[in-house]
C-alpha atoms as a PDB file:
ATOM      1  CA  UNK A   1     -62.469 -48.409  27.451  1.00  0.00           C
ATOM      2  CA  UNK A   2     -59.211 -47.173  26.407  1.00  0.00           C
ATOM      3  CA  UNK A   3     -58.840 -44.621  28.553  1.00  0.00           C
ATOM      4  CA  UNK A   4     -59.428 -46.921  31.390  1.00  0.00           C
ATOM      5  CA  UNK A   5     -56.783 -48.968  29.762  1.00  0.00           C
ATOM      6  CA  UNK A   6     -54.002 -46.362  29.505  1.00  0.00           C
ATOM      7  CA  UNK A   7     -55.230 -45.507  33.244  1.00  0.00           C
ATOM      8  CA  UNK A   8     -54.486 -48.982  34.323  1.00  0.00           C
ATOM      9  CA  UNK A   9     -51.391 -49.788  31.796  1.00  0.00           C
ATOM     10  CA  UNK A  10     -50.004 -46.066  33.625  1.00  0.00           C
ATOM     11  CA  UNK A  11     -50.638 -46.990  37.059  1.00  0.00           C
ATOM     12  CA  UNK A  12     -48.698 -50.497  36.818  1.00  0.00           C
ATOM     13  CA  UNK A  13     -46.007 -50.162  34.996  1.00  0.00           C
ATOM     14  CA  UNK A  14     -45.080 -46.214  36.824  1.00  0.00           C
ATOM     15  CA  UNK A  15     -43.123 -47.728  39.809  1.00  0.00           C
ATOM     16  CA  UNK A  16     -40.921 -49.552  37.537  1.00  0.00           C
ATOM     17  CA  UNK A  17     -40.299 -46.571  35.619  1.00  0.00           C
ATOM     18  CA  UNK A  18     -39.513 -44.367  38.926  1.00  0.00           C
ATOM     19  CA  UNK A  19     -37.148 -47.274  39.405  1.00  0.00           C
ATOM     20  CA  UNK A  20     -35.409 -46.689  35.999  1.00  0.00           C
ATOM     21  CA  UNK A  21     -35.252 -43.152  36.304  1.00  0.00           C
ATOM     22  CA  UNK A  22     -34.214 -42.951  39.991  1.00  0.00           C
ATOM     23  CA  UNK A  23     -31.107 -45.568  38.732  1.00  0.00           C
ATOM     24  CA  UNK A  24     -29.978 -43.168  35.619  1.00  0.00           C
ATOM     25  CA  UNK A  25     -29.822 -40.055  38.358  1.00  0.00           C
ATOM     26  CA  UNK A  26     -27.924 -42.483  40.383  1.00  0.00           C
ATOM     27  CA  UNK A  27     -25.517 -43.442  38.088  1.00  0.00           C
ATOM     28  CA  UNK A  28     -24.777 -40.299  36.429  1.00  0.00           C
ATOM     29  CA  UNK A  29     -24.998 -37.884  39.883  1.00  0.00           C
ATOM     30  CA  UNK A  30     -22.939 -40.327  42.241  1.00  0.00           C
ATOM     31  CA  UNK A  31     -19.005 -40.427  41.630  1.00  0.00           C
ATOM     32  CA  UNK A  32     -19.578 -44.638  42.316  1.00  0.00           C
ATOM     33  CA  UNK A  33     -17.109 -47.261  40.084  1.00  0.00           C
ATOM     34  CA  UNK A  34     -19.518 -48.566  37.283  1.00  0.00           C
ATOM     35  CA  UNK A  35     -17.773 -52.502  38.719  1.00  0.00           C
ATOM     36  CA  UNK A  36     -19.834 -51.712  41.721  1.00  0.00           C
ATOM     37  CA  UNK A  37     -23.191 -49.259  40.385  1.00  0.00           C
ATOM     38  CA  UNK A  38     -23.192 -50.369  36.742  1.00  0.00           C
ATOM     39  CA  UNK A  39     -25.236 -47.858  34.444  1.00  0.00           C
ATOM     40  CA  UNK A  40     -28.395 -48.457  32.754  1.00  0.00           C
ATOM     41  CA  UNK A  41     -26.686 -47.911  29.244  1.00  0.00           C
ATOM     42  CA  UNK A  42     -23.530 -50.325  30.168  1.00  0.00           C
ATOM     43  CA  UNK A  43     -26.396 -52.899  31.132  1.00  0.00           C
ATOM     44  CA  UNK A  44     -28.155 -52.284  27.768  1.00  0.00           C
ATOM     45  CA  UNK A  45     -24.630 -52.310  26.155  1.00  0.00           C
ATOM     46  CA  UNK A  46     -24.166 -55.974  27.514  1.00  0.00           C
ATOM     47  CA  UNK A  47     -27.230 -57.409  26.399  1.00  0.00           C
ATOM     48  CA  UNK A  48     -27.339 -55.989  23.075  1.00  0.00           C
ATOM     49  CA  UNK A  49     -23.703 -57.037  22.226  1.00  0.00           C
ATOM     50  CA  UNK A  50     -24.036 -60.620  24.028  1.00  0.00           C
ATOM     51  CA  UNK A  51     -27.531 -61.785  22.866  1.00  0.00           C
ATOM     52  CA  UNK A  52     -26.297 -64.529  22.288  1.00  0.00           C
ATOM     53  CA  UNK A  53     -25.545 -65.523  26.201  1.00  0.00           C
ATOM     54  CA  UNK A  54     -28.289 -64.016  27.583  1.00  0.00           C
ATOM     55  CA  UNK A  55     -30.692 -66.381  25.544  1.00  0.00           C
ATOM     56  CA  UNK A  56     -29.013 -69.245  25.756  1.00  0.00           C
ATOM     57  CA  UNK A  57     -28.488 -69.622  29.657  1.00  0.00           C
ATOM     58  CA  UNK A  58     -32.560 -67.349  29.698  1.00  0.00           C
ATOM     59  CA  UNK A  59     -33.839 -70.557  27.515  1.00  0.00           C
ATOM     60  CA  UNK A  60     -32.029 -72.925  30.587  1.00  0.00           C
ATOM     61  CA  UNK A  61     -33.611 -70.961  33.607  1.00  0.00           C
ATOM     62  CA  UNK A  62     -36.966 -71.340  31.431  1.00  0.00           C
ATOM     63  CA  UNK A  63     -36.933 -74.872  30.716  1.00  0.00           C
ATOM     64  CA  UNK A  64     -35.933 -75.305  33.884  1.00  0.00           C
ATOM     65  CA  UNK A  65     -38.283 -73.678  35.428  1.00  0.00           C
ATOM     66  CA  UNK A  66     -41.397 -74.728  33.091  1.00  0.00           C
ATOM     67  CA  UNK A  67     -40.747 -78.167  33.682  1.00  0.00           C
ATOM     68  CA  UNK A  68     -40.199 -78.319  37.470  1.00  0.00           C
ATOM     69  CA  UNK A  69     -43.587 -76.240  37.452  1.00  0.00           C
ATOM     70  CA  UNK A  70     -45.252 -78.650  35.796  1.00  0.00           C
ATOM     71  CA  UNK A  71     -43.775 -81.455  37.818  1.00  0.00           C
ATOM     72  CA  UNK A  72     -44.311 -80.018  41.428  1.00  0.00           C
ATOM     73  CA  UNK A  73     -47.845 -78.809  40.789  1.00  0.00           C
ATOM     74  CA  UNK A  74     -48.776 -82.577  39.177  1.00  0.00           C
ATOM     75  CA  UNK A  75     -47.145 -84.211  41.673  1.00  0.00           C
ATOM     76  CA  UNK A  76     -48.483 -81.446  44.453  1.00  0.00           C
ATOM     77  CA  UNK A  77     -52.113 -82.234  43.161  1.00  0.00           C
ATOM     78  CA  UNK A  78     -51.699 -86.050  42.896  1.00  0.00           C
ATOM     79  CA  UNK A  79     -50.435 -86.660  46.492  1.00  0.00           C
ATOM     80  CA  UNK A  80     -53.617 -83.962  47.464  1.00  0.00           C
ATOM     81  CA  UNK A  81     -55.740 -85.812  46.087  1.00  0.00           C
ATOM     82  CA  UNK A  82     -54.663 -89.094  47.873  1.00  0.00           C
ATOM     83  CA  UNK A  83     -54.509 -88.125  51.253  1.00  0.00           C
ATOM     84  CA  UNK A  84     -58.216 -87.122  50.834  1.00  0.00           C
ATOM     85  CA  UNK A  85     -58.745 -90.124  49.684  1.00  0.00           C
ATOM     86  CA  UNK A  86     -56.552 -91.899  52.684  1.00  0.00           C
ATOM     87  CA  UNK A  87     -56.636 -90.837  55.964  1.00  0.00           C
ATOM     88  CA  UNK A  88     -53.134 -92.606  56.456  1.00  0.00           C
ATOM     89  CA  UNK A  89     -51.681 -91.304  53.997  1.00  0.00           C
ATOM     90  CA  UNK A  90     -53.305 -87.063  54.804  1.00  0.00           C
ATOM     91  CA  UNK A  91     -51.857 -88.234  58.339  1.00  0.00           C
ATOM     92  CA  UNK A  92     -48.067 -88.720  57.367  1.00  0.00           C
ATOM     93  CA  UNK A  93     -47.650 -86.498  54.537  1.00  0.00           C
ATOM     94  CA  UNK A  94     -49.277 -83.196  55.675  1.00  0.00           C
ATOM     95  CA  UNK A  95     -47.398 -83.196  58.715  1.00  0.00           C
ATOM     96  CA  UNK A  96     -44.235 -83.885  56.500  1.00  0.00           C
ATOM     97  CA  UNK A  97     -44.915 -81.466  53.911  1.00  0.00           C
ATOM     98  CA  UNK A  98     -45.564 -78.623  56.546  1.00  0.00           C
ATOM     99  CA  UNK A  99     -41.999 -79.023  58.278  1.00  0.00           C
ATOM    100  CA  UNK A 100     -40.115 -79.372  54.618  1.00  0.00           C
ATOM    101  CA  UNK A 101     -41.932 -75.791  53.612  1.00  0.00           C
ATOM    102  CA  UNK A 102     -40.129 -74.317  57.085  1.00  0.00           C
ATOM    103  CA  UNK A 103     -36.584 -75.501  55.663  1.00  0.00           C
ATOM    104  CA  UNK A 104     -34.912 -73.232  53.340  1.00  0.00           C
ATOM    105  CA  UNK A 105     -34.561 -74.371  49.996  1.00  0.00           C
ATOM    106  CA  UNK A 106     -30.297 -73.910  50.242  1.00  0.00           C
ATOM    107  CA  UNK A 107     -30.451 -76.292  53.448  1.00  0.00           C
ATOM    108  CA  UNK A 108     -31.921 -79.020  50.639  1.00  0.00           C
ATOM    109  CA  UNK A 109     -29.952 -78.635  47.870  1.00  0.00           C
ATOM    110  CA  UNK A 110     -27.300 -80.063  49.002  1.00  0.00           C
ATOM    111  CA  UNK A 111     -29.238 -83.099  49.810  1.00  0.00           C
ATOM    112  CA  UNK A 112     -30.224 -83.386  46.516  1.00  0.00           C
ATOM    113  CA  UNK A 113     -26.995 -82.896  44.741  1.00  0.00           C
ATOM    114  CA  UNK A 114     -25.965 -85.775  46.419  1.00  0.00           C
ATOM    115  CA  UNK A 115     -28.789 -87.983  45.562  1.00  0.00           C
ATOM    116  CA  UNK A 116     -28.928 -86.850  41.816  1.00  0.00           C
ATOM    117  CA  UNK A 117     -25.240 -85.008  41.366  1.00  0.00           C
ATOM    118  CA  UNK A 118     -24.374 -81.834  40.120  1.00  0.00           C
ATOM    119  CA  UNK A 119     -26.526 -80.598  37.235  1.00  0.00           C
ATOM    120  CA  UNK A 120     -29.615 -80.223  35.371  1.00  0.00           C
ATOM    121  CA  UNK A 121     -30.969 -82.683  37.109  1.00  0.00           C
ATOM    122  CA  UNK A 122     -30.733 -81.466  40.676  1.00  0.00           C
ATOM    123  CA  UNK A 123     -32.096 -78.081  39.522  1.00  0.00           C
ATOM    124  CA  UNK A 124     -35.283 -79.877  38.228  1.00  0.00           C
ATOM    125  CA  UNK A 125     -35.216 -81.667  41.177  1.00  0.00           C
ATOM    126  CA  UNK A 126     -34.810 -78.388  43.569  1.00  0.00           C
ATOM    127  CA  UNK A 127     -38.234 -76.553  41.406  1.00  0.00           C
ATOM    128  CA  UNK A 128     -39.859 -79.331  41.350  1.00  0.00           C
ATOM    129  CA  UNK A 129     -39.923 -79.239  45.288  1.00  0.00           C
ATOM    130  CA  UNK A 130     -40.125 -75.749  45.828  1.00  0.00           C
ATOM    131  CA  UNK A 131     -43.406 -75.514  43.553  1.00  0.00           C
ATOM    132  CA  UNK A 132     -45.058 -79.118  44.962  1.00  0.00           C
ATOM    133  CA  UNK A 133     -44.916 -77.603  48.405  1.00  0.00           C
ATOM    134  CA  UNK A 134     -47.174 -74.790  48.095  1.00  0.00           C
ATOM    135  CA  UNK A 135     -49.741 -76.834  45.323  1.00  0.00           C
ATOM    136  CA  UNK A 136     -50.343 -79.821  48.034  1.00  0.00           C
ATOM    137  CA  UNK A 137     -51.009 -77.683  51.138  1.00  0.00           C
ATOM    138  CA  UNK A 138     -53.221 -75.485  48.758  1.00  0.00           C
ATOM    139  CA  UNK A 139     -55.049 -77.864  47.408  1.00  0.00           C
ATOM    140  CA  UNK A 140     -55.058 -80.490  50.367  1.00  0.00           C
ATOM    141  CA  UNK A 141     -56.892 -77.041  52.344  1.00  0.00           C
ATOM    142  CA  UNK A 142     -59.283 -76.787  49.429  1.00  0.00           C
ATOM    143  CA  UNK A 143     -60.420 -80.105  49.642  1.00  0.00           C
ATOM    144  CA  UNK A 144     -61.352 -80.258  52.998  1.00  0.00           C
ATOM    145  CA  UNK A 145     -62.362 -76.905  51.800  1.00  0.00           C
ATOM    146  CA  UNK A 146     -66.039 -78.344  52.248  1.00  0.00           C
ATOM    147  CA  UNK A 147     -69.295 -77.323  54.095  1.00  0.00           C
ATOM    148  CA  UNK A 148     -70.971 -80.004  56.447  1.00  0.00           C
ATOM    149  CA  UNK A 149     -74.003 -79.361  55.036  1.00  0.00           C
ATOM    150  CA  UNK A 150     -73.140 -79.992  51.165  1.00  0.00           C
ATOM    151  CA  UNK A 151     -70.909 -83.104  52.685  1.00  0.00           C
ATOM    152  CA  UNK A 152     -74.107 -84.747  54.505  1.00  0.00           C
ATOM    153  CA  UNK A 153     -76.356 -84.130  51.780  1.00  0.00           C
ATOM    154  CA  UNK A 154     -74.607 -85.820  49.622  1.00  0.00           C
ATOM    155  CA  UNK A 155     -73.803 -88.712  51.981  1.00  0.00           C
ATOM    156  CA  UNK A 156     -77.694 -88.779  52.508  1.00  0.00           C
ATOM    157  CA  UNK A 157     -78.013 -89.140  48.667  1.00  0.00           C
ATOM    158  CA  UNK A 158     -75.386 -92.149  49.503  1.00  0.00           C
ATOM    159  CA  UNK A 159     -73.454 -90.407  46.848  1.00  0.00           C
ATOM    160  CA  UNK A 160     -69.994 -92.920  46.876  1.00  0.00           C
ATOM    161  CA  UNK A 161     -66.252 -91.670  47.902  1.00  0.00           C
ATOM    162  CA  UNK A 162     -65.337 -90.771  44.035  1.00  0.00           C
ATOM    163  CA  UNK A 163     -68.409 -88.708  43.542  1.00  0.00           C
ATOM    164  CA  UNK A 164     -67.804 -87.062  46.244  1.00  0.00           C
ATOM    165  CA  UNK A 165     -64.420 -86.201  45.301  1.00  0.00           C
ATOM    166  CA  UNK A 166     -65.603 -85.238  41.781  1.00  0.00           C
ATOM    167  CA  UNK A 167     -68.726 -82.967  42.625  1.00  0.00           C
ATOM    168  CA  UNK A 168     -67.849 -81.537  45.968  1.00  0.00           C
ATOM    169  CA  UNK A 169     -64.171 -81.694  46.782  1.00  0.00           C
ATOM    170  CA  UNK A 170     -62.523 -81.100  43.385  1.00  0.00           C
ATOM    171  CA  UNK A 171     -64.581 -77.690  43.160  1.00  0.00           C
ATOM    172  CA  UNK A 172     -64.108 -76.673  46.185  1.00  0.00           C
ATOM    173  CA  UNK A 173     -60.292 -76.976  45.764  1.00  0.00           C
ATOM    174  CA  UNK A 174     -60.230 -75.179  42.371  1.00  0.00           C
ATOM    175  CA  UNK A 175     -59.417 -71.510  43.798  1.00  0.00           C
ATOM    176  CA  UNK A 176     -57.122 -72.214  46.259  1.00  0.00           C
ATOM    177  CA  UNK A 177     -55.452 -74.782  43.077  1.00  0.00           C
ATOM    178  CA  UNK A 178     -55.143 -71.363  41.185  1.00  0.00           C
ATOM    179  CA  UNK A 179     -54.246 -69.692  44.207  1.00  0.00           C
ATOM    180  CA  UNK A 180     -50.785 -72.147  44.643  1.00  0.00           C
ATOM    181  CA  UNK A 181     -50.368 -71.729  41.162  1.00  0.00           C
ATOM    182  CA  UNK A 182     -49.749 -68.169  40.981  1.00  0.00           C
ATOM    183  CA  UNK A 183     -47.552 -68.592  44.125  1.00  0.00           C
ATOM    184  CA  UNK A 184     -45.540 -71.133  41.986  1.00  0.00           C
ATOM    185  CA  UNK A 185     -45.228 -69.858  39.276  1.00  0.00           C
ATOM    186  CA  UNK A 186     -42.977 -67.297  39.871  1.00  0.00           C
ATOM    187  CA  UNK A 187     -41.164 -69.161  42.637  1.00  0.00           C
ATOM    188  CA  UNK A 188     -40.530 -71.487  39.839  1.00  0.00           C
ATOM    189  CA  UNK A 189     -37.986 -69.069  38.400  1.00  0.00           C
ATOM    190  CA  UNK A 190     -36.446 -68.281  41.534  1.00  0.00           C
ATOM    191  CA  UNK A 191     -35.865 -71.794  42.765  1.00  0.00           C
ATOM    192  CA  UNK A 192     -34.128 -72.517  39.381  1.00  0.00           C
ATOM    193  CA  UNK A 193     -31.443 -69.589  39.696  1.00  0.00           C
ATOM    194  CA  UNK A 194     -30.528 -70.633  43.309  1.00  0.00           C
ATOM    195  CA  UNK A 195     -29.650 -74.224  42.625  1.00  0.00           C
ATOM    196  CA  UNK A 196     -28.171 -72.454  39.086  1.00  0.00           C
ATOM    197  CA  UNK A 197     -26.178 -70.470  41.228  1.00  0.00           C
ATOM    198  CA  UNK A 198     -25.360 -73.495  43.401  1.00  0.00           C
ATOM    199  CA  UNK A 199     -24.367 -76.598  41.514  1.00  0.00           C
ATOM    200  CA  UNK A 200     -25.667 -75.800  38.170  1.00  0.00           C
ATOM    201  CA  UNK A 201     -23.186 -75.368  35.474  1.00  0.00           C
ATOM    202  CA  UNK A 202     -25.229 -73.551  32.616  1.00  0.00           C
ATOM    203  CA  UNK A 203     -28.421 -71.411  33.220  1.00  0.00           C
ATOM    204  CA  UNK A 204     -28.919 -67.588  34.683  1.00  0.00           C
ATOM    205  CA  UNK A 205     -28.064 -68.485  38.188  1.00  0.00           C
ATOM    206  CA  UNK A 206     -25.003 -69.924  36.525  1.00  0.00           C
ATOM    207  CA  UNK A 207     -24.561 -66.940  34.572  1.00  0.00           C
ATOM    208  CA  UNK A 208     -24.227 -64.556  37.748  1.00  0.00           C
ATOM    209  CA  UNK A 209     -22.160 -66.469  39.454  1.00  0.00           C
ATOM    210  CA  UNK A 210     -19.321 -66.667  36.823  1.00  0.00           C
ATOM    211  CA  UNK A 211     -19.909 -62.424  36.367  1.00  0.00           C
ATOM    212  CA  UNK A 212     -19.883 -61.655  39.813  1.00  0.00           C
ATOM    213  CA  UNK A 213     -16.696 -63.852  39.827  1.00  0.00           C
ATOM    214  CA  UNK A 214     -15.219 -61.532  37.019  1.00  0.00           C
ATOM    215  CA  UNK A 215     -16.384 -58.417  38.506  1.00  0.00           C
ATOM    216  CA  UNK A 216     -18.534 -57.988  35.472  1.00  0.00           C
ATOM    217  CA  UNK A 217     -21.609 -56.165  37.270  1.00  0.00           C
ATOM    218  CA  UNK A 218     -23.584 -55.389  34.081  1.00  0.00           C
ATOM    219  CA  UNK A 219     -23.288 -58.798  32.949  1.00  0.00           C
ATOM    220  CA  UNK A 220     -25.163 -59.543  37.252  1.00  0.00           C
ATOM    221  CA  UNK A 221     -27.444 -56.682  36.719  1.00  0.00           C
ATOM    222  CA  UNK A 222     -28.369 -58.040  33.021  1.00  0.00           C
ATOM    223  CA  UNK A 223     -29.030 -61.471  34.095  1.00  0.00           C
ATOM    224  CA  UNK A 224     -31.145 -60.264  37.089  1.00  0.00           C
ATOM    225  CA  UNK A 225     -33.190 -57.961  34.914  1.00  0.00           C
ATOM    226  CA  UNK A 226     -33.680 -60.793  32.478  1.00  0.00           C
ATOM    227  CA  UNK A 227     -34.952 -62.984  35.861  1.00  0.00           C
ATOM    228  CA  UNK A 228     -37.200 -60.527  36.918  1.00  0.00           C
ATOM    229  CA  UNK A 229     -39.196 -60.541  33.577  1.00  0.00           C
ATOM    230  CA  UNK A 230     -39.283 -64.042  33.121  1.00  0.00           C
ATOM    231  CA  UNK A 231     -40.763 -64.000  36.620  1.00  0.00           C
ATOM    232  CA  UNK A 232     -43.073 -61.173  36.257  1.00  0.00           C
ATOM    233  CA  UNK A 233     -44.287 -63.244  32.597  1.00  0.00           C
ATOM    234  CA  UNK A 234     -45.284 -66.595  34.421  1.00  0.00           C
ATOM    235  CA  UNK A 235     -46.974 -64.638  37.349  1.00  0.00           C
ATOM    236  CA  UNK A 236     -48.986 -62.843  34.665  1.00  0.00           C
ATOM    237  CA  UNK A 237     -49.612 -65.984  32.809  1.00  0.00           C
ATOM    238  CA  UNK A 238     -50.996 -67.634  35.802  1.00  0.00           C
ATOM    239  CA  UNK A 239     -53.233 -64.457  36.909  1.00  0.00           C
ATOM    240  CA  UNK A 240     -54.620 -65.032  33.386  1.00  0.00           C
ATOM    241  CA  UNK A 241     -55.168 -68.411  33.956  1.00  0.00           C
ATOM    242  CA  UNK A 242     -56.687 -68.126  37.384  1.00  0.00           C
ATOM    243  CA  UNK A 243     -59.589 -65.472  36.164  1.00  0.00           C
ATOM    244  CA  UNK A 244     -60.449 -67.373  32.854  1.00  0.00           C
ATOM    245  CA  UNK A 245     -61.022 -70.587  34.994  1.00  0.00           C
ATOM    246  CA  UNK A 246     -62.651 -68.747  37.920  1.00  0.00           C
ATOM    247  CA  UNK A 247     -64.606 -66.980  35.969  1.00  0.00           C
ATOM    248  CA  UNK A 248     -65.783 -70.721  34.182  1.00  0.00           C
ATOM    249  CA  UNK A 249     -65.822 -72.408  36.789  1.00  0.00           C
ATOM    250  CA  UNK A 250     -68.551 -69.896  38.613  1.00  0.00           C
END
């Protein structure tokens, strides 16, 4: 068991260290200006002497991005879960929700800016859509997700529209609900840097736009490091998630 442990722990985690070692060689083989090819050790440098920075505007991108998660995947779920219900209401906002997932989420923000002004509140605003997107067309698919055969027996049974939605739809829309999820998740993070980056005024998207207006590269490459492993943390939170409930659930 633990050597198929350090098999599997060796396996993931050896492209990121190619990626490490290939950026030291870089850095200390290639005459390039440290402003535009910062070194690993400069990075390091940056966040050890500025902890201070990189937590604060880290805790802003995470709150940020925990509660917009939790926001577009409730709100994703909710309006699933009445347009099976509806038939009016599955006819206007599928269609609806399809063409807003084709826009880019930097043609919206500045919608949103101007509906809810520059801030926090925009950025919540901006997750909060890019996560509900991908939770109501997964779980509005899983619902329909249903065999005939299961739907007529129960109709036979004249089981009623709420048991129907409890017993056959909800479970059938329970994978592709953790498949959105882990889609999310990590989206969550990057939706939150771009409209940080944007309008924000405090946060890690915030953060690299004031460095890369200083010419302070470690201070980018910090901040995107520190990005990627907040990302790489909820996408591993929700892959645990999604095979403890799967693995219920069956």
């Amino acid at each position: 068991m633990t050597a198929r442990f350090a098999k599997h722990w060796l396996l993931t985690n050896l492209p990121i260290a190619l990626v490490f070692i290939a950026w030291v060689l870089v850095a200390q083989i290639l005459p390039v200006n440290a402003i535009i090819f910062p070194s690993p050790g400069s990075v390091l440098e940056d966040v050890i002497g500025h902890p201070d920075v990189y937590l604060h505007e880290g805790g802003v991108t995470f709150r940020a991005s925990v509660y917009g998660l939790l926001l577009g995947v409730l709100m994703g779920t909710g309006m699933a879960l009445l347009s099976w219900c509806s038939f009016a209401l599955k006819s206007m906002l599928l269609p609806v929700s399809l063409l807003l997932a084709t826009i880019p989420v930097v043609a919206i923000i500045p919608i949103i800016t101007r509906i809810f002004g520059p801030g926090m509140s925009s950025v919540l605003c901006v997750v909060t859509v890019v996560t509900f997107l991908p939770t109501f067309v997964a779980v509005s698919s899983g619902l329909h997700a249903v065999e005939h055969s299961h739907e007529s027996l129960f109709k036979v049974f004249g089981a009623r529209k709420w048991q129907q939605l409890r017993y056959l739809a909800i479970p059938a829309a329970v994978p592709h609900f953790m498949m959105a999820l882990g889609i999310s998740a990590p989206s969550s993070v990057i939706g939150a840097m771009t409209a940080e980056y944007l309008i924000g005024s405090e946060g890690l998207g915030y953060q690299l736009r004031s460095a890369m207006a200083n010419f302070a590269t470690d201070r980018v490459v910090g901040g995107a490091l520190l990005s990627t492993v907040m990302s790489i943390f909820f996408l591993s939170l929700a892959q645990i998630a999604c095979k403890k409930i799967l693995a219920r659930w069956g």
